[in-house]
N, C-alpha and C. Protein backbone atom coordinates (compact mmCIF):
# COMPACT_ATOMS: atom_id res chain seq x y z
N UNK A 1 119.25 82.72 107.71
CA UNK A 1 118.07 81.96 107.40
C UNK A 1 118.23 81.32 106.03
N UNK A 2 117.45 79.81 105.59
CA UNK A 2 117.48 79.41 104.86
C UNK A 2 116.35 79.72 104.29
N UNK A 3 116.19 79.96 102.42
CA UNK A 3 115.02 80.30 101.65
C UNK A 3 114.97 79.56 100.34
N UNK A 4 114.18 78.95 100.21
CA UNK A 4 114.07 78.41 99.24
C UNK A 4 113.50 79.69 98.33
N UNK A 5 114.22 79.62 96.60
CA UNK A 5 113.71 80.23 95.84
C UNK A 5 113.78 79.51 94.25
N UNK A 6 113.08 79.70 93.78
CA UNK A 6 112.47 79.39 92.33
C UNK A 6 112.58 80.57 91.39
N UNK A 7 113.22 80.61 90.47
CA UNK A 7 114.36 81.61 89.40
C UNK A 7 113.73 81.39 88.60
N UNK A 8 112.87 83.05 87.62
CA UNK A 8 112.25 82.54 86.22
C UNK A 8 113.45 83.63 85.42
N UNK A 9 114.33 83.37 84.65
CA UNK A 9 115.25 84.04 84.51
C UNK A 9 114.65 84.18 82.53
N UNK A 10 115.26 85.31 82.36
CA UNK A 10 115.01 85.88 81.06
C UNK A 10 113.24 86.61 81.09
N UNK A 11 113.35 87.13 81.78
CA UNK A 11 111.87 87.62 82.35
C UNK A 11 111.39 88.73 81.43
N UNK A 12 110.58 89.22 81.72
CA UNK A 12 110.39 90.84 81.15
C UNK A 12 110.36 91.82 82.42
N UNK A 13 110.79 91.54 83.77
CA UNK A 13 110.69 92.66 84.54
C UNK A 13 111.54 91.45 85.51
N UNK A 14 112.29 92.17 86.95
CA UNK A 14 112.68 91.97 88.05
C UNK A 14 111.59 91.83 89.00
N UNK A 15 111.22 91.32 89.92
CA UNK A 15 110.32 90.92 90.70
C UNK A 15 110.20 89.63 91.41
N UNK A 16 109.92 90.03 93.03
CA UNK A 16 110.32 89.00 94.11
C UNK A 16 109.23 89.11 94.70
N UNK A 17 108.49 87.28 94.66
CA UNK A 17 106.92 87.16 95.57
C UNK A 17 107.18 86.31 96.12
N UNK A 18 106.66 86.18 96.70
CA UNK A 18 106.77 84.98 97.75
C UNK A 18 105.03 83.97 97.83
N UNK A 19 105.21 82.98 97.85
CA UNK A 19 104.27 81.89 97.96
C UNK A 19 104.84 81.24 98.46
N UNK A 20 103.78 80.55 99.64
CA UNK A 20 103.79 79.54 100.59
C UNK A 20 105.24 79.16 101.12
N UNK A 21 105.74 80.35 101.45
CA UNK A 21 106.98 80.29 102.11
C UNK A 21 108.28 80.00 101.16
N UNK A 22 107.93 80.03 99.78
CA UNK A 22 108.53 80.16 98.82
C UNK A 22 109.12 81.33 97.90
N UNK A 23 110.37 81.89 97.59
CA UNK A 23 110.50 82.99 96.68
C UNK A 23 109.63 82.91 95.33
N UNK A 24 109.83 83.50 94.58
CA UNK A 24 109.60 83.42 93.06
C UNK A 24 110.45 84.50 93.02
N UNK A 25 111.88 84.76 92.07
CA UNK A 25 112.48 85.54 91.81
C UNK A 25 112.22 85.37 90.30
N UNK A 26 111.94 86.79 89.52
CA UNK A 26 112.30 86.97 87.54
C UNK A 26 112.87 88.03 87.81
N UNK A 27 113.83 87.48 86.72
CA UNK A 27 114.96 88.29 86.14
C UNK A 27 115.08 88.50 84.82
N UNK A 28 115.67 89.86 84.45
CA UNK A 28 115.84 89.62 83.13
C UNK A 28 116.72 89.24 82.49
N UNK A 29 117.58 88.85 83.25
CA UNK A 29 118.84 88.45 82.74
C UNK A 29 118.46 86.62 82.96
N UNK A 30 119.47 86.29 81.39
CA UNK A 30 119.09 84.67 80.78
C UNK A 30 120.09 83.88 81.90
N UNK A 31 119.66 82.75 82.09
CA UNK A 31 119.97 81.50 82.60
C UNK A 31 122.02 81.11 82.00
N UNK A 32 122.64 82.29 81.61
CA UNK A 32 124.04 81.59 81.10
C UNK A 32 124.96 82.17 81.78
N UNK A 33 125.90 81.65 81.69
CA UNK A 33 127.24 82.07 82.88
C UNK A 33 127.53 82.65 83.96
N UNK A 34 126.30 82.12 84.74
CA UNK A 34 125.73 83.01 85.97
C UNK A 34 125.29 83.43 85.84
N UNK A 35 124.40 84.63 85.07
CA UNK A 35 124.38 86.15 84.82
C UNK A 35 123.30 85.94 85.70
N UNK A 36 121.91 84.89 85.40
CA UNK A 36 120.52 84.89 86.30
C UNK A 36 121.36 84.79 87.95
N UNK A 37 121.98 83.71 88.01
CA UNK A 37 122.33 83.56 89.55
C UNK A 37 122.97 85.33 90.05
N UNK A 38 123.62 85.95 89.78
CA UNK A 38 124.15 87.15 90.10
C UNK A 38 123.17 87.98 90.43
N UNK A 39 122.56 87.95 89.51
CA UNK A 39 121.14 88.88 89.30
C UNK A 39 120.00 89.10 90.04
N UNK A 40 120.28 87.29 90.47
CA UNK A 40 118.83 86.99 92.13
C UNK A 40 119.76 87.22 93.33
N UNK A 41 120.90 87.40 93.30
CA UNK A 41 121.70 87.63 94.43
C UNK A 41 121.53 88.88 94.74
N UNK A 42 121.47 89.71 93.55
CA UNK A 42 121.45 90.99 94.09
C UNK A 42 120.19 91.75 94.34
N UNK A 43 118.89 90.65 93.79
CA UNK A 43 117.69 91.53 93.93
C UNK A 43 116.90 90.72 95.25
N UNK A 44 117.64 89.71 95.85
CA UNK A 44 117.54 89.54 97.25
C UNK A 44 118.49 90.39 97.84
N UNK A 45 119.53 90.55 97.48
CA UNK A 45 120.48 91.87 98.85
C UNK A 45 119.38 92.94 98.88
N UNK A 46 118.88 93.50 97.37
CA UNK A 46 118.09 95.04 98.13
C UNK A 46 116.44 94.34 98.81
N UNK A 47 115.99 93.33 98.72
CA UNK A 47 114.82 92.91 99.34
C UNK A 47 114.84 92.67 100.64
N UNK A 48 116.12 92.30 100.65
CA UNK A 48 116.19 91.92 102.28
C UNK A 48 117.66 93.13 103.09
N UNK A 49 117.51 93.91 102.52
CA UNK A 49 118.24 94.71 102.50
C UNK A 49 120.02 94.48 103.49
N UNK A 50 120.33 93.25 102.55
CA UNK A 50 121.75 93.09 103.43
C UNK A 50 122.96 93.23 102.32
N UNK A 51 123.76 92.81 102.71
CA UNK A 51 125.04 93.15 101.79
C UNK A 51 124.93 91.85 100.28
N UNK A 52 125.51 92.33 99.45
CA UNK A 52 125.52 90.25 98.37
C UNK A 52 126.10 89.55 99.12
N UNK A 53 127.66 90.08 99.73
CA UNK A 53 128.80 88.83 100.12
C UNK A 53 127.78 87.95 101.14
N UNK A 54 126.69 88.21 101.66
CA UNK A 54 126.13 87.97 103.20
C UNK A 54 124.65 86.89 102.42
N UNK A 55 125.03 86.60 100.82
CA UNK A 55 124.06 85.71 100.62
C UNK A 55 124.78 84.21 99.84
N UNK A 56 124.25 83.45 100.16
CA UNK A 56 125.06 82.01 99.35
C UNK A 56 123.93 81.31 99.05
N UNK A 57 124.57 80.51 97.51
CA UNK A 57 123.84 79.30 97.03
C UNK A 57 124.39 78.43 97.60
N UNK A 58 123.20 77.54 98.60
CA UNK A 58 123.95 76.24 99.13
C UNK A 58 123.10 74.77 98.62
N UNK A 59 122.57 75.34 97.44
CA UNK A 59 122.21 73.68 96.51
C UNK A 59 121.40 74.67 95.10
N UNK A 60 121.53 74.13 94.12
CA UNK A 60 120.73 74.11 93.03
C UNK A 60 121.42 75.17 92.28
N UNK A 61 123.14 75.22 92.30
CA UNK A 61 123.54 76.73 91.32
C UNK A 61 123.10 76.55 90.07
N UNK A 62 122.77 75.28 89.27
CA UNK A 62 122.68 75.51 88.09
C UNK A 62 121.21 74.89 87.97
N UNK A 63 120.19 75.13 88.76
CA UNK A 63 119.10 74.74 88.61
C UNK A 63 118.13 76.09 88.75
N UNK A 64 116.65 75.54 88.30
CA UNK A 64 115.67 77.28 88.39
C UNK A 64 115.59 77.11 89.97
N UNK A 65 115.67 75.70 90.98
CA UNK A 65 114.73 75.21 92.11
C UNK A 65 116.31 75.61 93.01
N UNK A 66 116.65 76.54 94.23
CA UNK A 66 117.19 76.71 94.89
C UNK A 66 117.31 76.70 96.30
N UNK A 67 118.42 76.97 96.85
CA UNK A 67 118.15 76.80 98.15
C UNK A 67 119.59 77.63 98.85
N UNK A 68 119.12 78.64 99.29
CA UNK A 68 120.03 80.03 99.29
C UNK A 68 120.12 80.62 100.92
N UNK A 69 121.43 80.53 101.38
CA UNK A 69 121.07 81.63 102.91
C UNK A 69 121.33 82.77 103.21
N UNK A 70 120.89 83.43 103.56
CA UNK A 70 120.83 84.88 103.76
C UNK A 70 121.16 85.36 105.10
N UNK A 71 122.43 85.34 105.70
CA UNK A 71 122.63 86.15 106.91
C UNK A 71 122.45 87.39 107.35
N UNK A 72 120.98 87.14 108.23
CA UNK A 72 120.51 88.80 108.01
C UNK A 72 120.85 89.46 108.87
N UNK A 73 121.99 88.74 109.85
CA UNK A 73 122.51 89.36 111.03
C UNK A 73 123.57 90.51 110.29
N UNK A 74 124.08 90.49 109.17
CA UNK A 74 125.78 90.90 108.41
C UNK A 74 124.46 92.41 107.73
N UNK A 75 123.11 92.75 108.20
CA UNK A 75 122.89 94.15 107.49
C UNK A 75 122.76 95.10 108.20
């Protein structure tokens, strides 16, 4: 499945909501050398409880506005 998600990175807590069919992922980890992208990868693997390798950025790696798929068949 495809999910759009929206990254508030450098957060004060981890936390995944969803609006209008939309993520909201915060992280605490900052917006530099991946570290936020890694970080929403992995706090979608335990939300949706599948493996990381089984999630991809397929538009927006270096943007907050994403668009990520999650093969939830691979959990």
């Amino acid at each position: 499945m495809n999910v759009q998600v929206i990254v508030k990175p450098a957060s004060s807590r981890n936390k995944i909501e969803e609006r209008d069919g939309t993520l909201y992922v915060w992280t605490t980890k900052p917006a530099v050398d991946g570290a936020a992208n890694s970080a929403v990868v992995s706090l979608l693997s335990k939300h949706f409880h599948v493996p990381k390798s089984s999630i991809t950025i397929i538009r927006g790696a270096t943007s907050r506005t994403k668009l990520m798929h999650i093969d939830s068949d691979a959990g």
